[in-house]
Structures are given as structure tokens and as C-alpha cells.
Protein backbone atom coordinates (compact mmCIF):
# COMPACT_ATOMS: atom_id res chain seq x y z
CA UNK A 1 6.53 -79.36 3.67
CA UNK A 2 5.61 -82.31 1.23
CA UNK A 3 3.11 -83.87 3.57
CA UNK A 4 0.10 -83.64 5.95
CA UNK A 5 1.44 -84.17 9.60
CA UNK A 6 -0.88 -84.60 12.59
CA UNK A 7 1.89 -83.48 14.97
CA UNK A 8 2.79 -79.92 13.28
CA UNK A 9 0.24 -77.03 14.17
CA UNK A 10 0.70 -73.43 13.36
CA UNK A 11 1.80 -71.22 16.47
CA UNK A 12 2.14 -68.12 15.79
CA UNK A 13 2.30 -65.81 13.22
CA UNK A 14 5.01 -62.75 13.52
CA UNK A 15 5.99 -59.83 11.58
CA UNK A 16 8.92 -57.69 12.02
CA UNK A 17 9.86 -54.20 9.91
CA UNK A 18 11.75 -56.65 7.25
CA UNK A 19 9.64 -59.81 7.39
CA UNK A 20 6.65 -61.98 8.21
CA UNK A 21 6.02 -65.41 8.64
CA UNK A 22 4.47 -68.41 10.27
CA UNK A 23 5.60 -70.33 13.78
CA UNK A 24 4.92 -74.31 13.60
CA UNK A 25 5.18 -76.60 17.20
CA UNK A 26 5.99 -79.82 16.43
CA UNK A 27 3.36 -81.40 19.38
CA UNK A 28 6.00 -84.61 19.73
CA UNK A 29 8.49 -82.29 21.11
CA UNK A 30 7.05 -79.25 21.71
CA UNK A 31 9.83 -77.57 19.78
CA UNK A 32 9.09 -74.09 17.74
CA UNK A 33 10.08 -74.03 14.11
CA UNK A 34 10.40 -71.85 11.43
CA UNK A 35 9.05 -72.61 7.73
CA UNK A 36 12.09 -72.59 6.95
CA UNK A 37 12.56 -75.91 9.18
CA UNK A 38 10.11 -77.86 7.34
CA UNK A 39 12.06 -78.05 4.52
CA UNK A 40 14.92 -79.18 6.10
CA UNK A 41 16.10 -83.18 7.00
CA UNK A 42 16.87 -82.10 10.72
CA UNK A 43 13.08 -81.05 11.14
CA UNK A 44 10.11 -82.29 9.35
CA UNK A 45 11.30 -82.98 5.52
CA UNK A 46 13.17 -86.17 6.84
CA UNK A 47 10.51 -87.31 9.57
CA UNK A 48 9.23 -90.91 9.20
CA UNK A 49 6.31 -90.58 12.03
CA UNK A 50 4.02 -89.67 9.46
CA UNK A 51 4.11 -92.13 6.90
CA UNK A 52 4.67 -94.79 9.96
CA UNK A 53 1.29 -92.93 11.74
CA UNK A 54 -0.07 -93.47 8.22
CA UNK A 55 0.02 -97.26 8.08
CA UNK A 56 -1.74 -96.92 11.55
CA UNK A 57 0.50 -99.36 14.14
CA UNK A 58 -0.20 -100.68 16.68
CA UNK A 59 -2.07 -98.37 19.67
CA UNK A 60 0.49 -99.73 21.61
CA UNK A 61 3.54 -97.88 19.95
CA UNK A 62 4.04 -93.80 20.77
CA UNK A 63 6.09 -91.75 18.56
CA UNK A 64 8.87 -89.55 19.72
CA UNK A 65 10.93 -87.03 19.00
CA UNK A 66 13.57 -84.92 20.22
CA UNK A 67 15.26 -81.55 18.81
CA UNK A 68 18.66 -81.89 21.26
CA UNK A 69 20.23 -78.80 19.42
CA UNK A 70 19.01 -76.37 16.50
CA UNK A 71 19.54 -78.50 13.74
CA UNK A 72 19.60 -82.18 15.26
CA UNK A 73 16.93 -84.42 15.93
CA UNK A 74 16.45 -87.63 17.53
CA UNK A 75 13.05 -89.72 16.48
CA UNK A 76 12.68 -92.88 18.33
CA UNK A 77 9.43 -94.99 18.96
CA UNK A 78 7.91 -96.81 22.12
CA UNK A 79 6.01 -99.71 22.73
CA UNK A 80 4.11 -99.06 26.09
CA UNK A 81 2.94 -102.75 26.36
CA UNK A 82 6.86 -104.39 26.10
CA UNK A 83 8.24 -101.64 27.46
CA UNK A 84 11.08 -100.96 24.99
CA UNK A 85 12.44 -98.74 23.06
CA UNK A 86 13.25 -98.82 19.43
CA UNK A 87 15.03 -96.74 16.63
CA UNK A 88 12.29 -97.37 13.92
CA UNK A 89 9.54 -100.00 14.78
CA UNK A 90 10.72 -102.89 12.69
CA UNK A 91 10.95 -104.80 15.78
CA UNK A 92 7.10 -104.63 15.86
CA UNK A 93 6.40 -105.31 12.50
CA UNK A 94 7.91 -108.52 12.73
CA UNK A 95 7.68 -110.11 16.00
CA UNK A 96 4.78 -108.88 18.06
CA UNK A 97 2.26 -110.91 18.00
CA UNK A 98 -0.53 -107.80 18.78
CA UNK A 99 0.61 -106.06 16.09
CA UNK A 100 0.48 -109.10 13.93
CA UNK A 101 -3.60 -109.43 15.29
CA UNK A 102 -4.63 -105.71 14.89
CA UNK A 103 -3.68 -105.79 10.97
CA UNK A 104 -4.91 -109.22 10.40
């Protein structure tokens, strides 16, 4: 993993006669992964929340994300005050007017 993320906690560790390792839940989705995982796009190596969490958005706007299948995932966000739903939050960026006022 090439970042810090707020979401990802350690599980559970396991160890079996031919290996040991580390269990991560992703706290967005509640999904277990592998270390293996982190390094992959599907999981956390291609995961925006962070650097978007980063920038610290509005309080308004959740983060979400979905693993539908082993090795698929859906990240969307959601703005609790407009009610909407949005594929990255560009939307808020440039036309809401609270966001605009919080990073005045």
C-alpha cells in the first residue's frame, strides 16, 4: 500500500502450516482483504477516497464504496445535504456554494 488510509484497519492476523499473514477491513465496505489486495487497482492501490479525504471536503459529502465481486469495486460519493449521488465529487467542487464557503 503506497498510502496512509483512515478506512483500512488490520483484522486479523492468520497462519496456516504454509503461510502467515495479515487481514485488512476496508471500514467503507466492510469487505475483508488480503495484503495482497492492497496492491491491486480493484482494492486499495487505485482508491481516490484518500487523497479526496485528504483535501478535507465538505462534511457534507460521505465516501463509499462497494466490492460487488472479488476483484471489482464500485467507489461513489454522497452529498447528504443535496441528496445526490456522484461518481467523483467534481460536482461539488464546482457548484456548491457550501463547499465553496468551508474552503474560503
Amino acid at each position: 500500500m503506497k498510502r496512509n488510509c483512515d478506512f483500512l484497519i488490520k483484522h486479523k492476523r492468520f497462519e496456516t502450516l504454509v503461510s502467515c499473514g495479515i487481514i485488512y477491513k476496508c471500514k467503507l465496505s466492510g469487505a475483508l482483504l488480503m495484503e495482497k489486495d492492497l496492491k491491486e487497482k480493484w482494492a486499495c492501490a487505485g482508491c481516490i477516497i484518500p487523497d479526496i479525504v485528504k483535501n478535507n471536503p465538505c462534511k457534507h459529502l460521505n465516501p463509499q464504496k462497494t466490492f460487488l465481486i472479488r476483484g471489482s469495486s464500485l467507489t461513489y460519493f454522497e452529498c447528504k445535504l443535496l441528496n445526490i449521488i456522484m461518481d467523483t465529487p467534481d460536482f461539488c467542487f464546482i457548484n456548491c456554494k457550501m463547499y465553496r464557503q468551508k474552503n474560503i
